[in-house]
N, C-alpha and C. Protein backbone atom coordinates (compact mmCIF):
# COMPACT_ATOMS: atom_id res chain seq x y z
N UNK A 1 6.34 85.21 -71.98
CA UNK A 1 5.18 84.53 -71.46
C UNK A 1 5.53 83.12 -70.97
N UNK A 2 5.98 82.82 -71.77
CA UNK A 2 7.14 81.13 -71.37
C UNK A 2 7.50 81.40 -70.05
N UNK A 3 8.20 82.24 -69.70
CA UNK A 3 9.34 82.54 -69.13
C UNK A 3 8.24 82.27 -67.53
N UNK A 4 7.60 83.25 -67.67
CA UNK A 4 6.31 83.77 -66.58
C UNK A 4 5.47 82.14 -66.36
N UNK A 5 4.90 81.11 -67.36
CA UNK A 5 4.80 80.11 -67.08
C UNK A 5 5.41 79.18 -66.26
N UNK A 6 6.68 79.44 -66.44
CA UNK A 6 7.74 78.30 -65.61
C UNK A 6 7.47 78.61 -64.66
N UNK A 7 8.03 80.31 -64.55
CA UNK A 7 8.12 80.72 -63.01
C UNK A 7 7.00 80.41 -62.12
N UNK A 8 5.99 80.42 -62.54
CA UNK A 8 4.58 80.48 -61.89
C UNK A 8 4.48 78.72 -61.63
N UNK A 9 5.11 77.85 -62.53
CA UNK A 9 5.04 76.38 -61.86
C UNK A 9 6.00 75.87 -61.14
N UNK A 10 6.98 76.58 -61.41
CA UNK A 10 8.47 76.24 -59.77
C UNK A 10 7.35 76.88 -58.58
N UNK A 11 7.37 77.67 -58.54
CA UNK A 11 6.53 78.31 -57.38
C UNK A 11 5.46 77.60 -57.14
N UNK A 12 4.12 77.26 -57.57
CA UNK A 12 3.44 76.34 -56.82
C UNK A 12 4.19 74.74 -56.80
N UNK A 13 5.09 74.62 -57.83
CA UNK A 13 5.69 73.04 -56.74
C UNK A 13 6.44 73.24 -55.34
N UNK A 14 7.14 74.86 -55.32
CA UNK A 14 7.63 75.16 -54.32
C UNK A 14 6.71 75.36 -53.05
N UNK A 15 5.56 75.90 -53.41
CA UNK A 15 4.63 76.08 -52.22
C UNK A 15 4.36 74.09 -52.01
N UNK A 16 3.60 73.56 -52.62
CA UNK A 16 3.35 72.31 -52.62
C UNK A 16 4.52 71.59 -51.68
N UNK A 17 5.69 71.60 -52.21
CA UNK A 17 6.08 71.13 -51.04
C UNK A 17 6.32 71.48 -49.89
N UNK A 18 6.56 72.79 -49.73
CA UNK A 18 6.47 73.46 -48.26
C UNK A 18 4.88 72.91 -47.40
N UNK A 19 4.34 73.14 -48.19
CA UNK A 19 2.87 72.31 -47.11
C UNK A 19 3.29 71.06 -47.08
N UNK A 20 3.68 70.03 -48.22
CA UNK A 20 3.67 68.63 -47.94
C UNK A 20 4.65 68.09 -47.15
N UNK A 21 5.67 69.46 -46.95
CA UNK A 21 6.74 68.52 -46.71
C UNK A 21 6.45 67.96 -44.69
N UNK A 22 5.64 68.87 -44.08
CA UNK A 22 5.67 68.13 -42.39
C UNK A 22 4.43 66.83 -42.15
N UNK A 23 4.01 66.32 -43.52
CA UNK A 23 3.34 65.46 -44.20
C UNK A 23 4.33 64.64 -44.05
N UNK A 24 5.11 64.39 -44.58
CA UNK A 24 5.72 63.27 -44.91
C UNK A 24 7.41 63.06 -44.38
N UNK A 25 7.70 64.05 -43.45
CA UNK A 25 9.34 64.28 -42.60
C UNK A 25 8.84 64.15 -41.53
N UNK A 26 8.93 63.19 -40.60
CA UNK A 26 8.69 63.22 -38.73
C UNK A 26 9.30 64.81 -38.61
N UNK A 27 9.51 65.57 -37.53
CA UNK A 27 9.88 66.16 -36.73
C UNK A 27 10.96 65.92 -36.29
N UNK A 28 11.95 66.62 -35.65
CA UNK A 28 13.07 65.93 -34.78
C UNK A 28 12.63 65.49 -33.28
N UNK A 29 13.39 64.66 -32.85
CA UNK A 29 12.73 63.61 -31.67
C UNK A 29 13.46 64.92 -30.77
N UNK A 30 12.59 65.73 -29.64
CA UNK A 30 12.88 66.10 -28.43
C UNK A 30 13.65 65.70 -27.42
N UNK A 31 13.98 64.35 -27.37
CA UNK A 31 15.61 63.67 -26.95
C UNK A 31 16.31 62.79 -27.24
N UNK A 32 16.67 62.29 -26.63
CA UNK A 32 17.75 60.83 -27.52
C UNK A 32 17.11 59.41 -27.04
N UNK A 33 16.37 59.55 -26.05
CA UNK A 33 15.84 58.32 -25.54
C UNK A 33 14.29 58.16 -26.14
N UNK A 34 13.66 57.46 -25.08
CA UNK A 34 12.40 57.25 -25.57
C UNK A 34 11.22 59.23 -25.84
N UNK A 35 10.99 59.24 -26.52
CA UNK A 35 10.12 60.64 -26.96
C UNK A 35 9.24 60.77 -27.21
N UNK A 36 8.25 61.62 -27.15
CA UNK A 36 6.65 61.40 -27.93
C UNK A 36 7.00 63.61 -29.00
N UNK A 37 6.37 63.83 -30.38
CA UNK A 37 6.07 64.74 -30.39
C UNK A 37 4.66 64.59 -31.13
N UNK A 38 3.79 65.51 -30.53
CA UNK A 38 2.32 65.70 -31.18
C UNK A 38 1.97 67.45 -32.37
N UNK A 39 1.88 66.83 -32.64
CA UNK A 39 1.51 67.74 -33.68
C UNK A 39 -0.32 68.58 -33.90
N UNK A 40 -0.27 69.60 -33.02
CA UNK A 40 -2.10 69.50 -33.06
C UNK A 40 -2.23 68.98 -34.70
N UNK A 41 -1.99 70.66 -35.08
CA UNK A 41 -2.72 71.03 -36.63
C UNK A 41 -2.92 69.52 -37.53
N UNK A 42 -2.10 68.60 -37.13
CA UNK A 42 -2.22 68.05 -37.91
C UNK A 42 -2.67 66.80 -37.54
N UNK A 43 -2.88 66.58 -35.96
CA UNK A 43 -3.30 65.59 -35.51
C UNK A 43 -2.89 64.64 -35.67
N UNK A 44 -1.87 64.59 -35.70
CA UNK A 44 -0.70 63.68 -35.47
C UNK A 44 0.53 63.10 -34.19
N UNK A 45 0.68 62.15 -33.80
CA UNK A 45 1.74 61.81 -32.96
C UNK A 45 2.88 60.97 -33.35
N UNK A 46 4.36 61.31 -32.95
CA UNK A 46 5.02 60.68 -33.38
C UNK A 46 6.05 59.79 -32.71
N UNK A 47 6.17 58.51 -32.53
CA UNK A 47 6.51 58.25 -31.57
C UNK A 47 8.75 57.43 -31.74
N UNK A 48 9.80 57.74 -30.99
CA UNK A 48 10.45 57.57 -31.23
C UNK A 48 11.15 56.87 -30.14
N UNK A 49 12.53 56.00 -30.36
CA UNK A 49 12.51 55.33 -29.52
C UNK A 49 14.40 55.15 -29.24
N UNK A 50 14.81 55.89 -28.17
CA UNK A 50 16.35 55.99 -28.30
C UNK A 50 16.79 56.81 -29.25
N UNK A 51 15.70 57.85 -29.49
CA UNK A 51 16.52 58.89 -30.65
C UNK A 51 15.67 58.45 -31.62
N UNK A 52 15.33 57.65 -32.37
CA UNK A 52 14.71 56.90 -33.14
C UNK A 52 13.37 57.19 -33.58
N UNK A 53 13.30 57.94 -35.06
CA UNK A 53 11.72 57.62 -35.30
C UNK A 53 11.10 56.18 -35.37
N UNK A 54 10.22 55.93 -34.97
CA UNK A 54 9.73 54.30 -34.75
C UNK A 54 8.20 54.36 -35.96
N UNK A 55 7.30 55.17 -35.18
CA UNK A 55 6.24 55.44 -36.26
C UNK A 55 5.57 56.72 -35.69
N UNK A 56 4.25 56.67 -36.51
CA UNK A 56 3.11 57.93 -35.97
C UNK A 56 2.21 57.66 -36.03
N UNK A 57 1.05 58.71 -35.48
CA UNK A 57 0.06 57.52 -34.72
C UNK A 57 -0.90 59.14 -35.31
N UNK A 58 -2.42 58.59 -36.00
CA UNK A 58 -3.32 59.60 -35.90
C UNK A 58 -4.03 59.64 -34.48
N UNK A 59 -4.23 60.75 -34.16
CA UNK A 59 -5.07 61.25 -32.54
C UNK A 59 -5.97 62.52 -33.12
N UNK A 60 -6.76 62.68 -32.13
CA UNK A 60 -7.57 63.48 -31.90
C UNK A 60 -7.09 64.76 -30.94
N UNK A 61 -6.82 66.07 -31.19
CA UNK A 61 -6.58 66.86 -30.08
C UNK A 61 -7.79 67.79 -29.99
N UNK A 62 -7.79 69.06 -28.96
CA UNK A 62 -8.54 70.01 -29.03
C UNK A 62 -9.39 70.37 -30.36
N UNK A 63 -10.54 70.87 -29.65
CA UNK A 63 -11.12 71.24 -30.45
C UNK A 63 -10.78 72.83 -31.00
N UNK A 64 -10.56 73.62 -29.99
CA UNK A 64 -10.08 74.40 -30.38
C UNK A 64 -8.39 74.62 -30.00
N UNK A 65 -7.87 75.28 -30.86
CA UNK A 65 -6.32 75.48 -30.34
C UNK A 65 -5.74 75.41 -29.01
N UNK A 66 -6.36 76.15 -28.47
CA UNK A 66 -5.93 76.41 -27.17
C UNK A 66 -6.41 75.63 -25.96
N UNK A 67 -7.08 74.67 -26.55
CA UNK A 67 -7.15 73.19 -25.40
C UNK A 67 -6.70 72.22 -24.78
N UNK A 68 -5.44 71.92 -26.22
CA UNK A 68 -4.91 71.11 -26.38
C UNK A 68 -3.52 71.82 -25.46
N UNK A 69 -2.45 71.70 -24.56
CA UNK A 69 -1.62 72.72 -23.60
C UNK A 69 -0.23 72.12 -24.71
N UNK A 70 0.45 73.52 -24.61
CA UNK A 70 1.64 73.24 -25.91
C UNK A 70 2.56 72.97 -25.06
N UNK A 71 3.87 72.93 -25.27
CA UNK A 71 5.07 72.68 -24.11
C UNK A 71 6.12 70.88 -24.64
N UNK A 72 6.82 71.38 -23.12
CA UNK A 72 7.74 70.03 -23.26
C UNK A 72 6.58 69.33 -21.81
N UNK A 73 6.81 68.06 -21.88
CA UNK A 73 6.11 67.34 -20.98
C UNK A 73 6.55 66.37 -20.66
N UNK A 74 6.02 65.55 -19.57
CA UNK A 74 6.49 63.61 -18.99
C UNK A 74 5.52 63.27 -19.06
N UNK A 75 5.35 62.36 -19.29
CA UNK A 75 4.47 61.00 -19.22
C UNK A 75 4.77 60.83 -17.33
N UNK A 76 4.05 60.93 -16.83
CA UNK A 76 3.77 60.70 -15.11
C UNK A 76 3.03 59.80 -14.83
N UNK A 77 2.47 59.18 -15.37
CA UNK A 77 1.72 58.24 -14.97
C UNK A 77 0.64 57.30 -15.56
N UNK A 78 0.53 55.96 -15.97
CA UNK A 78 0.44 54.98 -16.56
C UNK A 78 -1.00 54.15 -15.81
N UNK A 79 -1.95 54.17 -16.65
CA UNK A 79 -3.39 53.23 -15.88
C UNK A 79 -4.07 52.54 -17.42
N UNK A 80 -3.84 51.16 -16.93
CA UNK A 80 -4.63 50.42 -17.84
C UNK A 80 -5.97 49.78 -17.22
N UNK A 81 -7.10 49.53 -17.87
CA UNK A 81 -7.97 49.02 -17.45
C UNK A 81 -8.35 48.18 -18.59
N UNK A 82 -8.41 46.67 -18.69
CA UNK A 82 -9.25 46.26 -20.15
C UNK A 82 -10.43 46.71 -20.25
N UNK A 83 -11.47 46.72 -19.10
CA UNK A 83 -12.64 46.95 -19.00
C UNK A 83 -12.70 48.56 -19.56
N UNK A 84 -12.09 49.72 -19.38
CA UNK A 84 -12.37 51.00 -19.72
C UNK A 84 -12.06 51.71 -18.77
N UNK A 85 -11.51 53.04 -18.66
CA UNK A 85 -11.12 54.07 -17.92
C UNK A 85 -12.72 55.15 -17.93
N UNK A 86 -12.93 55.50 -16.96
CA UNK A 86 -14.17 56.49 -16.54
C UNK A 86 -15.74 56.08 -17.03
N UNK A 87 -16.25 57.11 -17.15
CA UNK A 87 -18.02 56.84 -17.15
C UNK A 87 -17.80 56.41 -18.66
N UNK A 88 -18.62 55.37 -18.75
CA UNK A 88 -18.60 54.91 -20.08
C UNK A 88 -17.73 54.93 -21.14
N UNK A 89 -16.33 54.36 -20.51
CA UNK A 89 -14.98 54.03 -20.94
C UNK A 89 -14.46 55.33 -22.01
N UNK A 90 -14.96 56.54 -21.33
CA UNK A 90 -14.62 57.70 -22.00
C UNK A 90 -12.97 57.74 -22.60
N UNK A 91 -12.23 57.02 -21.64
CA UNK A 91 -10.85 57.55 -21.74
C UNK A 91 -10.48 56.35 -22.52
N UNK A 92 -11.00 55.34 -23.10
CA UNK A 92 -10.68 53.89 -23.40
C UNK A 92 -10.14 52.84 -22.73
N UNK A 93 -9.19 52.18 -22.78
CA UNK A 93 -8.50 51.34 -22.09
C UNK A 93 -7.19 51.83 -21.36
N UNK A 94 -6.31 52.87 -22.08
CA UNK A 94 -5.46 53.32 -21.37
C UNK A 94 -5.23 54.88 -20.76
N UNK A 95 -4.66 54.93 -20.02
CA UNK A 95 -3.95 56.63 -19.58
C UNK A 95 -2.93 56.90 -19.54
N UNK A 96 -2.30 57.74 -20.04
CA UNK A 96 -0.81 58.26 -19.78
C UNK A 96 -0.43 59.53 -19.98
N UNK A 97 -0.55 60.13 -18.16
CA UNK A 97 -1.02 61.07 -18.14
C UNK A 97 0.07 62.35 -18.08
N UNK A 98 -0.14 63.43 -18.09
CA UNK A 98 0.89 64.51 -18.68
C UNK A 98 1.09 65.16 -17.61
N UNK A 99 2.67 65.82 -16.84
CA UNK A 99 2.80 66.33 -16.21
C UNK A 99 2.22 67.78 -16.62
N UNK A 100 1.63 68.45 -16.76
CA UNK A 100 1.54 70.01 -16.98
C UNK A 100 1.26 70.93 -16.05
N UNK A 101 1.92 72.17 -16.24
CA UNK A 101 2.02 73.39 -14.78
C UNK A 101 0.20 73.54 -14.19
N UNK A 102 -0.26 73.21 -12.83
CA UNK A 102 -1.23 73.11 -12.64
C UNK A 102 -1.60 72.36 -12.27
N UNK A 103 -1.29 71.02 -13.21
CA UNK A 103 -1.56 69.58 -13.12
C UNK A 103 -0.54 68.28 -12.99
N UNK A 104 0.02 68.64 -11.83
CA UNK A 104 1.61 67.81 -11.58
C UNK A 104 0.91 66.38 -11.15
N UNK A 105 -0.41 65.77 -10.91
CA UNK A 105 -0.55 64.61 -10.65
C UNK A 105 -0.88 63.77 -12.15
N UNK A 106 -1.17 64.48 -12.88
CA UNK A 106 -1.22 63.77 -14.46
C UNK A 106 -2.84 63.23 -14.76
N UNK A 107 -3.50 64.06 -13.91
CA UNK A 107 -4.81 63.42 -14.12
C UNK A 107 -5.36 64.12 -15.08
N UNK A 108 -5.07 65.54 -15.46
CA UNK A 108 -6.15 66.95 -16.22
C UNK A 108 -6.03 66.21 -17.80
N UNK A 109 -4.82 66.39 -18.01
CA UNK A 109 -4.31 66.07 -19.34
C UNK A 109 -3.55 64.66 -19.66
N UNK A 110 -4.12 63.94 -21.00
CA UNK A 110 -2.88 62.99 -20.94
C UNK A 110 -3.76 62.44 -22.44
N UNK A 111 -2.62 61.20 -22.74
CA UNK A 111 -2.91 60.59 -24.02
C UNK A 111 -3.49 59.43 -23.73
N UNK A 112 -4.81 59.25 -24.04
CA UNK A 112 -5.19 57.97 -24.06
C UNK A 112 -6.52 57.37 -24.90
N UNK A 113 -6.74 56.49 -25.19
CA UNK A 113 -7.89 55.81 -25.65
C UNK A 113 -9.32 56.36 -25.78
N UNK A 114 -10.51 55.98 -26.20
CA UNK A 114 -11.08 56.84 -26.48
C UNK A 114 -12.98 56.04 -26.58
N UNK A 115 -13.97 56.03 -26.51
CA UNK A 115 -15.13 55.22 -26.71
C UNK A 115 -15.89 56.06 -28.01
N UNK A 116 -14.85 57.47 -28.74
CA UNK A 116 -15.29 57.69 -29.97
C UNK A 116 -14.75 57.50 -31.13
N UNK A 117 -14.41 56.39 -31.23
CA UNK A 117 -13.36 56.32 -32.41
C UNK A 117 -13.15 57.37 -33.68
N UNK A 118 -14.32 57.77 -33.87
CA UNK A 118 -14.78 58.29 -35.40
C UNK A 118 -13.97 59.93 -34.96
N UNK A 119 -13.84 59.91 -34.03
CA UNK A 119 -13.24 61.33 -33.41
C UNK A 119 -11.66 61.76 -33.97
N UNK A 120 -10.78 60.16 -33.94
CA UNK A 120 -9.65 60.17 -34.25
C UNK A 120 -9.44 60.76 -35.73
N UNK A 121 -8.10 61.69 -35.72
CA UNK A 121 -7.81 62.35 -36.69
C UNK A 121 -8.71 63.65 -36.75
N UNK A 122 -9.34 64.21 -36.11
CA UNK A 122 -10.37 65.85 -35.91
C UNK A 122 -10.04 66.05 -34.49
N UNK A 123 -10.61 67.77 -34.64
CA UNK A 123 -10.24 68.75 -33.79
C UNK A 123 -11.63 68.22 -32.82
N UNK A 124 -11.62 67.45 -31.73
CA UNK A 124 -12.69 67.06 -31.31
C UNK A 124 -12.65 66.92 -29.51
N UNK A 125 -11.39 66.94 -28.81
CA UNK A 125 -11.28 66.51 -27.59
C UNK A 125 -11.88 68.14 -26.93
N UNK A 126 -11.53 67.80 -25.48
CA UNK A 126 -11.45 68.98 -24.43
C UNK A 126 -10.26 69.42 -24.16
N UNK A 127 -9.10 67.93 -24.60
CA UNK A 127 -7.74 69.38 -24.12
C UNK A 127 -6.75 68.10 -23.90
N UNK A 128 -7.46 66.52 -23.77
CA UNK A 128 -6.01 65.71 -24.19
C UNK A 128 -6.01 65.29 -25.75
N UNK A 129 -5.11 64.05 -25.93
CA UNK A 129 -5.13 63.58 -27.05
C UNK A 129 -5.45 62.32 -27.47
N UNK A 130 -6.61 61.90 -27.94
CA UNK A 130 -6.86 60.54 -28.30
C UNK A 130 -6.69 60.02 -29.37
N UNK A 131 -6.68 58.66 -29.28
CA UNK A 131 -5.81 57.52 -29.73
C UNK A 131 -6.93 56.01 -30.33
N UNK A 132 -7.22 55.64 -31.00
CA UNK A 132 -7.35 54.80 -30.99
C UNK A 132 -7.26 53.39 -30.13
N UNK A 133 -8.04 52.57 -30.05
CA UNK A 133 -7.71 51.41 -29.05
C UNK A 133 -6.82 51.03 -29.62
N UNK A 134 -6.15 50.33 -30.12
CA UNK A 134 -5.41 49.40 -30.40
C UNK A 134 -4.34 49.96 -30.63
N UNK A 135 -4.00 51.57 -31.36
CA UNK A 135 -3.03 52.17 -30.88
C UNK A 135 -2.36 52.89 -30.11
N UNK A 136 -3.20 53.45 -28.99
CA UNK A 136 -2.78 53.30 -27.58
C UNK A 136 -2.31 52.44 -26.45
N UNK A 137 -3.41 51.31 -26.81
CA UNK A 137 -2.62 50.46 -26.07
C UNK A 137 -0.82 49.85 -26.71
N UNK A 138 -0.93 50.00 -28.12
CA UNK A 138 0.51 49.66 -28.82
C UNK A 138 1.92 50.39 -28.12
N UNK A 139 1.55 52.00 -28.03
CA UNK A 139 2.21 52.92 -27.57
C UNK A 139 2.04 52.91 -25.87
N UNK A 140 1.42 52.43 -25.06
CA UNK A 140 1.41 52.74 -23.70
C UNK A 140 2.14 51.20 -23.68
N UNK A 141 2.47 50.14 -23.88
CA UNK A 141 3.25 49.09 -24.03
C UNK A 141 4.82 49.27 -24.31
N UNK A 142 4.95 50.42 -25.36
CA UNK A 142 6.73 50.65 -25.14
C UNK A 142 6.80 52.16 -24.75
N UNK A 143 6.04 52.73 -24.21
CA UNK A 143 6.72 54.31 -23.83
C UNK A 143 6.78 54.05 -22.18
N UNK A 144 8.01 53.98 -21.39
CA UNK A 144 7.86 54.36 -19.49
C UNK A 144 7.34 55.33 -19.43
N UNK A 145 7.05 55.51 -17.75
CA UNK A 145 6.91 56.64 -16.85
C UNK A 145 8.08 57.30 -17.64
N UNK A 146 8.04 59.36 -17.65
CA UNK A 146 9.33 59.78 -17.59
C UNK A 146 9.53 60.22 -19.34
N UNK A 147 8.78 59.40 -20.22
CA UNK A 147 8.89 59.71 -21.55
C UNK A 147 8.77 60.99 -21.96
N UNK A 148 9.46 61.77 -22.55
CA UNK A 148 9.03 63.21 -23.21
C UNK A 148 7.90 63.46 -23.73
N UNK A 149 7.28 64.46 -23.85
CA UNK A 149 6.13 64.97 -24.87
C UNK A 149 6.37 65.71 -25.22
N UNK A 150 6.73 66.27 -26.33
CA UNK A 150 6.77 68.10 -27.11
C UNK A 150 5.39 68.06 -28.16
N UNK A 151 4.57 68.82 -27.20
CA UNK A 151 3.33 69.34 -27.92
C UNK A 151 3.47 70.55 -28.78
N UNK A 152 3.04 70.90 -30.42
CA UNK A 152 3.20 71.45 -30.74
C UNK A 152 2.19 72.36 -31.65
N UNK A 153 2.29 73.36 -31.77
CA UNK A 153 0.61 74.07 -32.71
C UNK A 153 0.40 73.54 -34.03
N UNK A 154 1.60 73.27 -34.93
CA UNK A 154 1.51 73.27 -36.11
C UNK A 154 1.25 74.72 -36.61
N UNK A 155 1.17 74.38 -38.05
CA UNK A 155 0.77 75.83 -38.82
C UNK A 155 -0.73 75.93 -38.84
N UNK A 156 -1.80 76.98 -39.08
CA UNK A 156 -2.64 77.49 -39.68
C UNK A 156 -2.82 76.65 -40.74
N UNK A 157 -1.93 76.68 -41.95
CA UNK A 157 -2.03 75.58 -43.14
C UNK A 157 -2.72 74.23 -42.56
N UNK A 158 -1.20 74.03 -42.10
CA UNK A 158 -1.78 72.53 -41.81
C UNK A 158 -3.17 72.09 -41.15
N UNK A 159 -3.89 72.84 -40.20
CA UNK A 159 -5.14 72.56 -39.36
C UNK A 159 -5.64 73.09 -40.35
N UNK A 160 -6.42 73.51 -41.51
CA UNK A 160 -6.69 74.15 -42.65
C UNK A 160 -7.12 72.82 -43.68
N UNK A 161 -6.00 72.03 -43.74
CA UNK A 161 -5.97 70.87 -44.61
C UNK A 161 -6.28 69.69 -43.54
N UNK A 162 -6.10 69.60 -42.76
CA UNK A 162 -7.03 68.66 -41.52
C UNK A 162 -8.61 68.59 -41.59
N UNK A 163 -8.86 70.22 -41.36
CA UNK A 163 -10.62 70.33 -41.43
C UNK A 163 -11.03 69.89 -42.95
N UNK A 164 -10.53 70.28 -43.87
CA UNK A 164 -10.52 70.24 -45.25
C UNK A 164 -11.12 68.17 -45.33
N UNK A 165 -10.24 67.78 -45.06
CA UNK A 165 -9.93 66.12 -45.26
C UNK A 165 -11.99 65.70 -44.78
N UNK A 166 -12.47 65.35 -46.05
CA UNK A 166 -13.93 64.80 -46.15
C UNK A 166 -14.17 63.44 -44.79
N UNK A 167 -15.36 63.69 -44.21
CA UNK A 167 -15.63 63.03 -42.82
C UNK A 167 -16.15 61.53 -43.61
N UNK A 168 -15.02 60.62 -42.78
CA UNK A 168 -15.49 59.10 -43.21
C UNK A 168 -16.39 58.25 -42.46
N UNK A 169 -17.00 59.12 -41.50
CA UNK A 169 -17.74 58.31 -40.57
C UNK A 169 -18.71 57.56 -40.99
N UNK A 170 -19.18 57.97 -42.58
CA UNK A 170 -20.29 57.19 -43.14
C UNK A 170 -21.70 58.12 -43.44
């Protein structure tokens, strides 16, 4: 019975860390230079710099899975406005927009700013990824034209423990 106890608590520390562990390990950076990888499930971005993890950034992606477009990507194109990007500074202050098949001018999809803050960290967009003000504009300040994106699904788990996480909006 001992025996069956242990076993049964290696195994959930073993599961435990298999979920915790893309919690708390960046990803590997998609190239050696400047990189972006996003993480839906977990609504996460990570940003690296010459190979370099630098930090990560909570965002907002799709609402549902398949909104958010998976792939390798560029950063194509760069628009700041202090005043706000679109009808009622929908997009926030910045754009940086995503080459994707379809959308080679970078307008459909891209990472930028946001006029819902409370959105950041949930499955809440149409299909880019938002950012916080202040950390978008942080990240559209050191990423060029040309930067990588590797968008990625995550697990089931992980978007699981995303929805899970209690709404702080108040």
């Amino acid at each position: 019975m001992r025996l069956i106890k242990r076993i049964s608590g290696l195994l959930l520390l073993l599961l435990m860390a298999i979920v915790a562990y893309p919690f708390l390990v960046p990803p590997a950076p998609p190239s050696s230079g400047h990189s972006i990888v996003i993480n839906k499930a977990m609504n996460r971005l990570y940003y690296y710099s010459n190979g370099k993890f630098e930090r990560h950034y909570p965002v907002a992606t799709g609402r549902e899975p398949d909104l958010t477009p998976e792939g390798d990507f560029r950063i194509i194109i760069k628009i700041a406005n202090d005043a706000g990007l679109g009808a009622e500074s929908v997009f926030g202050t910045r754009w940086m927009g995503l080459e994707v098949p379809g959308d080679e001018d970078g307008t459909r999809y891209g990472i930028h700013g946001t006029n819902e803050p409370d959105s950041i960290g949930k499955h809440a967009s149409a299909g880019c990824v938002r950012m916080s003000k202040a950390d978008v504009e942080e990240l559209y300040d050191r990423v060029p034209i040309k930067t990588r994106v590797h968008i990625v699904p995550g697990t089931v788990v992980q978007r699981s423990i995303i929805q899970l996480q209690p709404d702080r909006s108040g």
